[in-house]
Protein backbone atom coordinates (compact mmCIF):
# COMPACT_ATOMS: atom_id res chain seq x y z
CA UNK A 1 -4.28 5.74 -45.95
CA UNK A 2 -4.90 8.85 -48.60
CA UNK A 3 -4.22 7.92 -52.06
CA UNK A 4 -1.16 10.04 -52.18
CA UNK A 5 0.36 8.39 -49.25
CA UNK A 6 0.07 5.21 -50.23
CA UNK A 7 1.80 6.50 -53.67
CA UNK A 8 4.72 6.56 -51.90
CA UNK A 9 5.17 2.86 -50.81
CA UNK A 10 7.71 1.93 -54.03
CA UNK A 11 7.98 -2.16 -54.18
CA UNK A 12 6.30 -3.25 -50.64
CA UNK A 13 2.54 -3.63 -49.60
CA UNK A 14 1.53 -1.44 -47.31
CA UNK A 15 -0.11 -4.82 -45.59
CA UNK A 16 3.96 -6.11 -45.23
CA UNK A 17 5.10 -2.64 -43.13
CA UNK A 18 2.00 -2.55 -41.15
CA UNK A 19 2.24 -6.26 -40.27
CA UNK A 20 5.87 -5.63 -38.85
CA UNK A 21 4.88 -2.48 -37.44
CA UNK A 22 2.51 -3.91 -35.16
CA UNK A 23 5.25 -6.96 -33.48
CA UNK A 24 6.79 -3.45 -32.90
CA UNK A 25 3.51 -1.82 -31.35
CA UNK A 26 3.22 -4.89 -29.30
CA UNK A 27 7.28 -4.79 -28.14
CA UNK A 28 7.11 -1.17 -27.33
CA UNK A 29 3.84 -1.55 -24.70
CA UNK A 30 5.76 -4.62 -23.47
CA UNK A 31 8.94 -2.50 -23.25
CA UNK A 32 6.92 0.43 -21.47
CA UNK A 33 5.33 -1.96 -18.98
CA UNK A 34 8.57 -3.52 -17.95
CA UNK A 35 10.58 -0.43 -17.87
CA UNK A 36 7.41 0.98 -15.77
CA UNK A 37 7.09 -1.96 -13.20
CA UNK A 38 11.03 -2.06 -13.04
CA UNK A 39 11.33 1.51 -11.39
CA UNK A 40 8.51 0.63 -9.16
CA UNK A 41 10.67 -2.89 -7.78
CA UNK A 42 14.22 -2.30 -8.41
CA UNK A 43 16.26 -2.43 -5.38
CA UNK A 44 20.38 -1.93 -4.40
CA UNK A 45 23.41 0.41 -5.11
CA UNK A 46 22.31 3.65 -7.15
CA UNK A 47 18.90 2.35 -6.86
CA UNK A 48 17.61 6.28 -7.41
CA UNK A 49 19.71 6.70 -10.39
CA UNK A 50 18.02 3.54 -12.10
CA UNK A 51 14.58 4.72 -10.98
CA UNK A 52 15.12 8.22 -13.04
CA UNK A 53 16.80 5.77 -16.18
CA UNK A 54 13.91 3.42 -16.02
CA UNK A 55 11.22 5.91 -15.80
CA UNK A 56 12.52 8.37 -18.44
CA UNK A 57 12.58 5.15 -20.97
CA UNK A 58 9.18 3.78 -20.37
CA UNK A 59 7.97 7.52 -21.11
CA UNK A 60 10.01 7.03 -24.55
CA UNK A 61 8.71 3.71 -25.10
CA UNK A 62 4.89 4.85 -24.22
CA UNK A 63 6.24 7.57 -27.22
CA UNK A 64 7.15 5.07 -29.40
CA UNK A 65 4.10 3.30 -29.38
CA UNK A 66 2.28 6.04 -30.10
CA UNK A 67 4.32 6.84 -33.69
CA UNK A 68 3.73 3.52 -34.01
CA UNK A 69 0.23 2.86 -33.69
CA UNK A 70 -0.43 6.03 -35.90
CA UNK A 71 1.88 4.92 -39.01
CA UNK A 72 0.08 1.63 -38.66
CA UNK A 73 -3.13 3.26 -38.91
CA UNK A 74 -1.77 5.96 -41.90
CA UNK A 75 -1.17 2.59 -43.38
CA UNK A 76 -4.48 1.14 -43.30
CA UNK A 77 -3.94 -1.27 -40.48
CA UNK A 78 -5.47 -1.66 -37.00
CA UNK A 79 -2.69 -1.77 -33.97
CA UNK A 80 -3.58 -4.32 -31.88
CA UNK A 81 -6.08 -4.29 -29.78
CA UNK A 82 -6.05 -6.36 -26.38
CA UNK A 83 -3.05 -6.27 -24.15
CA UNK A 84 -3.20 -10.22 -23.87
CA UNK A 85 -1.77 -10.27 -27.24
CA UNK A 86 1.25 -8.39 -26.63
CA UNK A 87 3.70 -10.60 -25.67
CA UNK A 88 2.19 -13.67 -28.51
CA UNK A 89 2.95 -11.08 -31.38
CA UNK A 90 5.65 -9.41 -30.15
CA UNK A 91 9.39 -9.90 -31.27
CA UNK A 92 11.20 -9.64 -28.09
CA UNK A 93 9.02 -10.86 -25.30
CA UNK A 94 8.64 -9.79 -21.78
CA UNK A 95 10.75 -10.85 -18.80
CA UNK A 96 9.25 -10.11 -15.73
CA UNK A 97 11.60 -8.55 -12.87
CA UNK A 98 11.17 -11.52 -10.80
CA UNK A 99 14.86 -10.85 -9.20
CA UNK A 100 15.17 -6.57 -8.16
CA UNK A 101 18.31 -6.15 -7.83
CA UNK A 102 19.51 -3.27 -9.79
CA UNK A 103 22.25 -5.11 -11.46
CA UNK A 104 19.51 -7.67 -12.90
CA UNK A 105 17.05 -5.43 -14.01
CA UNK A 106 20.05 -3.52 -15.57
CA UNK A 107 21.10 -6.54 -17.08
CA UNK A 108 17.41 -7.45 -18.34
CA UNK A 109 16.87 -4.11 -19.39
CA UNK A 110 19.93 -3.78 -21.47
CA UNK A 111 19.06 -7.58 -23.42
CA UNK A 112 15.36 -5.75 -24.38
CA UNK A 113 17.00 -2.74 -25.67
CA UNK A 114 19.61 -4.63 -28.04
CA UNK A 115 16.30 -6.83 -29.22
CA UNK A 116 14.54 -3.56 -29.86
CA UNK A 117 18.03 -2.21 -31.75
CA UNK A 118 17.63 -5.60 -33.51
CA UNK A 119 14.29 -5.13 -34.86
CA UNK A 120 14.19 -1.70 -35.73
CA UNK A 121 17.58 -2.24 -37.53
CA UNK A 122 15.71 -4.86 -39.62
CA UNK A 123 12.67 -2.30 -40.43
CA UNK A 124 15.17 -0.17 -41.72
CA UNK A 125 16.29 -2.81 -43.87
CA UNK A 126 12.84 -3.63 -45.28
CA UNK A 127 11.40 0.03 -45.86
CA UNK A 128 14.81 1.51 -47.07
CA UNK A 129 14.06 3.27 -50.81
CA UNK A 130 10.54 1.50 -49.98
CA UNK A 131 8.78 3.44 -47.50
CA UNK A 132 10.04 6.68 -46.71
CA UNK A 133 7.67 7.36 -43.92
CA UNK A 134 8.13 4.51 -42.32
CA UNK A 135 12.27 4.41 -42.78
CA UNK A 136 12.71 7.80 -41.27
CA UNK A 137 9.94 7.33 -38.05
CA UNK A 138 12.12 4.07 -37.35
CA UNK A 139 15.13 6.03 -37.88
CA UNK A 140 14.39 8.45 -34.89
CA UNK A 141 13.16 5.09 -32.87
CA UNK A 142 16.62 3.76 -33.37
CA UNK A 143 18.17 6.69 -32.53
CA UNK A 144 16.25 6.49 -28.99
CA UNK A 145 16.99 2.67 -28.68
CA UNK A 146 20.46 2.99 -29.20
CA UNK A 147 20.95 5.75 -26.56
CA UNK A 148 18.82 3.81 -24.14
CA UNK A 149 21.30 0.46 -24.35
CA UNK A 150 24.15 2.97 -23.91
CA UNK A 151 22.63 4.83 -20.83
CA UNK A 152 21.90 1.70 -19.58
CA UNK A 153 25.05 0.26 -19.78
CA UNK A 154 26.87 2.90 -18.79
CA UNK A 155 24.65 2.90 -15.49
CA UNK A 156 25.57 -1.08 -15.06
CA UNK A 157 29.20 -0.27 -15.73
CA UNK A 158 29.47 2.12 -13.10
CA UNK A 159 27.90 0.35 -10.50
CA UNK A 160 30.11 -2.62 -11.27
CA UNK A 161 33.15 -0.44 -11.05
CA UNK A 162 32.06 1.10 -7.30
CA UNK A 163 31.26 -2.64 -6.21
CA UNK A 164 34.84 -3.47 -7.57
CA UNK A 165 36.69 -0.39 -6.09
CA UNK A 166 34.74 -1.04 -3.24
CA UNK A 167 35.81 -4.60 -2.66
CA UNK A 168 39.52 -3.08 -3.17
């Protein structure tokens, strides 16, 4: 990182962000992956409509892993490198799509989102008044997070509703 970058960092090591940053860097490819293999199995009611949802957020993810891996390296810090340490340094896993139904993958979709809401709320947290950079890149990854659990949701909720109406 420049000199007068890492003049900015007021009270935390730029070792501390970069360290978190990069169980985020290794959530976000997991994230991408899943929401990429989930459009390609996913199967049932409004199946299209999940396809387009799922497709448009591993794009985002892929997005957010890419401001990722760039403040990490701004920071001094490598991003990982292999793929087979993804999910061991991650925060919130992987859970493969072993079950296709759209309700399921809705349903394990949603649970990665509100981990991702989880952690990024905590970054904020930790780089607030700290790391300016960092707080306000996290900010906008929030931002996405939080409209992806609500599109989501509101995509599970409807197809529950036509399932229930259609019962009726």
């Amino acid at each position: 990182m420049g000199k007068r970058g890492i003049s900015l960092l007021r009270g935390i090591e730029a070792q501390t962000v970069y360290e978190l940053l990069n169980k985020a860097y290794c959530d976000e490819w997991l994230a991408y992956y899943q929401y990429f293999i989930e459009s390609k199995v996913v199967k049932g009611l409004m199946k299209d409509a999940a396809i387009a949802e799922l497709t448009q957020h591993a794009a985002d993810e892929l997005r957010h892993a890419t401001m990722v891996a760039d403040r990490i390296i701004q920071l001094g810090g490598t991003p990982v490198l292999h793929p087979s340490e993804w999910v061991s340094n991650s925060n919130c896993g992987y859970e493969a799509p072993t079950d296709p139904d759209v309700r399921k993958v809705l349903e394990q979709a949603i649970k990665g989102e509100q981990c991702a809401i989880s952690v990024y709320s905590n970054i904020l947290d930790i780089t607030r008044e700290k790391d300016i950079i960092t707080y306000d890149m996290v900010s906008q990854i929030l931002a996405d997070e939080v409209e992806h659990e609500e599109d989501l949701q509101a995509l599970y909720d409807d197809i529950h509703d036509f399932i229930a109406e259609f019962k009726n």
